[in-house]
N, C-alpha and C. Protein backbone atom coordinates (compact mmCIF):
# COMPACT_ATOMS: atom_id res chain seq x y z
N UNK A 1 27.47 54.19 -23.28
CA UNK A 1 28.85 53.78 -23.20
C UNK A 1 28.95 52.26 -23.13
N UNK A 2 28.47 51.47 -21.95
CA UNK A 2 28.46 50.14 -21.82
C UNK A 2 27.68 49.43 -23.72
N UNK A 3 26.57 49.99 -24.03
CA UNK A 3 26.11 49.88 -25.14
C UNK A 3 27.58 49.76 -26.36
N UNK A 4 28.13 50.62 -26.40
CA UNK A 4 29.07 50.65 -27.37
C UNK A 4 29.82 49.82 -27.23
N UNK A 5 30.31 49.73 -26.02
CA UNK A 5 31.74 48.47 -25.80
C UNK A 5 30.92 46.90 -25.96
N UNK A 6 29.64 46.79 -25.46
CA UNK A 6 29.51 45.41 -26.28
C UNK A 6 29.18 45.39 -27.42
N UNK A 7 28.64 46.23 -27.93
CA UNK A 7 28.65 46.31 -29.45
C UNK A 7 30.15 46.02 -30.23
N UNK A 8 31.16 46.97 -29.51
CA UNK A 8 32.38 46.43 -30.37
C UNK A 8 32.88 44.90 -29.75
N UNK A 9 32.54 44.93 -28.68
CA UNK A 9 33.04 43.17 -28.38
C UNK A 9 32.70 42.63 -29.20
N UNK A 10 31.25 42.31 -29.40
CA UNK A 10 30.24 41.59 -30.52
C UNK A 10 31.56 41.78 -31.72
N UNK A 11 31.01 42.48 -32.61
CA UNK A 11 31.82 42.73 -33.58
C UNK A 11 33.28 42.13 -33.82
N UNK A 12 34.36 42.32 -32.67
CA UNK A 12 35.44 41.24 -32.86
C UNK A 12 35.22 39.92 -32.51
N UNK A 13 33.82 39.42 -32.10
CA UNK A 13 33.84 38.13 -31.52
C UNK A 13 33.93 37.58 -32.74
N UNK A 14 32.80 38.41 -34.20
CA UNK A 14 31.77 37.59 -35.23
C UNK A 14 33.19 38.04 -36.34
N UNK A 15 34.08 38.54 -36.36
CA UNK A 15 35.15 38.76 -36.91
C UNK A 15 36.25 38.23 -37.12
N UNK A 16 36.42 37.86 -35.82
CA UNK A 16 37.36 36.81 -35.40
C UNK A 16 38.66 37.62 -34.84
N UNK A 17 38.46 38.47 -34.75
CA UNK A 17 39.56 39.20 -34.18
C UNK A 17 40.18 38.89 -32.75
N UNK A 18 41.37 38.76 -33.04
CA UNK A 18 42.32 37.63 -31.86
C UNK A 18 43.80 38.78 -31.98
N UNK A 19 44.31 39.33 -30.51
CA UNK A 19 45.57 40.02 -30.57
C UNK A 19 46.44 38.07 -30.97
N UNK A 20 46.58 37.18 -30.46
CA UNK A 20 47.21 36.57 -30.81
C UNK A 20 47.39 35.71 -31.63
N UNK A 21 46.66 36.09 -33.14
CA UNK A 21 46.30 35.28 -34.09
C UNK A 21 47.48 35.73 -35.01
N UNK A 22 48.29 34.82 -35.91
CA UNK A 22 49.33 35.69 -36.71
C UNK A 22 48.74 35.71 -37.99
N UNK A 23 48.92 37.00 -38.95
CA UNK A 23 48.23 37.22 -40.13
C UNK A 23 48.15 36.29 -40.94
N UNK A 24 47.38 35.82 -41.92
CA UNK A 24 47.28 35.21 -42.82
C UNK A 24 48.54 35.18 -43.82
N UNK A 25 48.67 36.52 -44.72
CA UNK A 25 49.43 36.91 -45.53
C UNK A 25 50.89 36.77 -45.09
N UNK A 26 51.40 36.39 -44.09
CA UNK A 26 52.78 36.61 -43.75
C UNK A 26 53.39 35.67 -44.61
N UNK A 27 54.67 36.52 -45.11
CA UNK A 27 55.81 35.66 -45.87
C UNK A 27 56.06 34.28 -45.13
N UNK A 28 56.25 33.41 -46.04
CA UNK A 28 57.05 31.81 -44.91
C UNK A 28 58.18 32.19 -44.87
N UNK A 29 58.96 32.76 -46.05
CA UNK A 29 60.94 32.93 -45.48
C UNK A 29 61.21 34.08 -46.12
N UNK A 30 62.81 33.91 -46.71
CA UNK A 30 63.02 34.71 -47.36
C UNK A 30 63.00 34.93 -49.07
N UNK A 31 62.86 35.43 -50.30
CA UNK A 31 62.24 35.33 -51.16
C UNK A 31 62.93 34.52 -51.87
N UNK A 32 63.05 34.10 -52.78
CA UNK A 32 63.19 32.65 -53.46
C UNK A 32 64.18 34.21 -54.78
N UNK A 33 64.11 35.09 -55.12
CA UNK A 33 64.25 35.98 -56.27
C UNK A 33 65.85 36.75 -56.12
N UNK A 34 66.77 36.62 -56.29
CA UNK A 34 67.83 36.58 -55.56
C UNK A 34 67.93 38.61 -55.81
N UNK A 35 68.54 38.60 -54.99
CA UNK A 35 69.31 40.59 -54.72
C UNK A 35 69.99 41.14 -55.77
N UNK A 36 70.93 39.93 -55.85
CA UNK A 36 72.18 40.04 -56.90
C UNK A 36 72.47 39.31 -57.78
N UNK A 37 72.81 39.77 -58.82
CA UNK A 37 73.10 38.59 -60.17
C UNK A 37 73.97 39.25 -60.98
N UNK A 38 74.34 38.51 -62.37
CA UNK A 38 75.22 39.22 -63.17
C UNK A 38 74.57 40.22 -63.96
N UNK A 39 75.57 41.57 -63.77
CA UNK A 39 74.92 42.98 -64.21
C UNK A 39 73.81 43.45 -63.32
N UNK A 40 73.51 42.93 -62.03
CA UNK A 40 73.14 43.69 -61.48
C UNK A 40 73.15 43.21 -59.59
N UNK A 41 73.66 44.49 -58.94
CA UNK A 41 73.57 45.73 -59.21
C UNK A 41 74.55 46.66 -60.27
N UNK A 42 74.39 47.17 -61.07
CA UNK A 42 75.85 47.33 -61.71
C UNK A 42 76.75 48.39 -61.21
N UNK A 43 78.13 48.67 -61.54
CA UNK A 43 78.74 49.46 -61.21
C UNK A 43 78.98 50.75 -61.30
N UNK A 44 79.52 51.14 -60.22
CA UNK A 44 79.12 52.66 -59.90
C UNK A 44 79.73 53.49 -62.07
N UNK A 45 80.62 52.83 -62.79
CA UNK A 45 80.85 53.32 -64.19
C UNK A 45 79.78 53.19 -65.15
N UNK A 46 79.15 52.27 -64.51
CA UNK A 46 78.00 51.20 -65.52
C UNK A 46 76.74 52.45 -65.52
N UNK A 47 76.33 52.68 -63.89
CA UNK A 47 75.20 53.28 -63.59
C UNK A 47 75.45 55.06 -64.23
N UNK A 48 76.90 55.23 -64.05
CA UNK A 48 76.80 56.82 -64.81
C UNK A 48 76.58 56.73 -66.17
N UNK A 49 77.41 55.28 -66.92
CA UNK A 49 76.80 55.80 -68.58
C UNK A 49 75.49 55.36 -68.74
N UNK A 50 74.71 54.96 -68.14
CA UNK A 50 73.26 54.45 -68.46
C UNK A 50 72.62 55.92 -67.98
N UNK A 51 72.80 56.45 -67.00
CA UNK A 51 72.06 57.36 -66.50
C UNK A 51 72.22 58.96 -67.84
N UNK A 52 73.74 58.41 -68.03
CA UNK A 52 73.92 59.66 -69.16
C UNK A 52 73.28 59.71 -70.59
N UNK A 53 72.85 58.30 -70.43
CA UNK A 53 72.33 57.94 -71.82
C UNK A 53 70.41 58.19 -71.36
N UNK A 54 69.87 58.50 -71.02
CA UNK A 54 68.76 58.98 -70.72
C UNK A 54 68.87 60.33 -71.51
N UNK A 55 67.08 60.25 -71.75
CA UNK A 55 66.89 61.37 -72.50
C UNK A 55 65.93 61.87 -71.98
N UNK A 56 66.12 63.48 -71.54
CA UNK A 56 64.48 64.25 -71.09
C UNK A 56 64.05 64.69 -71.99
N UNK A 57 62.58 64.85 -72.07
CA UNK A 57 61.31 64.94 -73.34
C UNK A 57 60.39 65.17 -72.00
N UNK A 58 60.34 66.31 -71.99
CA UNK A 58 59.56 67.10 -71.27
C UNK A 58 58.13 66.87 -72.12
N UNK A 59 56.77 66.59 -71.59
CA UNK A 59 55.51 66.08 -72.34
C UNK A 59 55.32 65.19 -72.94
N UNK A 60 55.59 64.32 -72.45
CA UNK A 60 55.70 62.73 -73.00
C UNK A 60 55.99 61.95 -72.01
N UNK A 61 55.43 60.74 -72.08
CA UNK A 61 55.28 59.62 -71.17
C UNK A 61 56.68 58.73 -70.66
């Protein structure tokens, strides 16, 4: 038992594992790519004739 727990100490020492380290990967803000623009999101008339205009083809990509 004592064996195992310094074994995993070891292991986060040579790791670097820190509860108070903040991730690498974290976003800096908010995204630069905007939500909304013209035509989209579109409107609730817009989204039924596009959706009506779909075609199923069952076996095919």
């Amino acid at each position: 038992m004592i064996r195992t727990v310094g074994v995993l100490v070891l292991a986060a020492a040579v790791t670097g594992c820190s509860p108070t380290r903040a991730p690498v990967d974290a976003p800096a803000g908010p995204s630069a790519v905007p939500l909304v623009g013209a035509g989209f999101p579109p409107t609730a008339a817009e989204a039924r004739t596009r959706l009506a205009a779909l075609e199923v083809a069952w076996g095919r990509n």
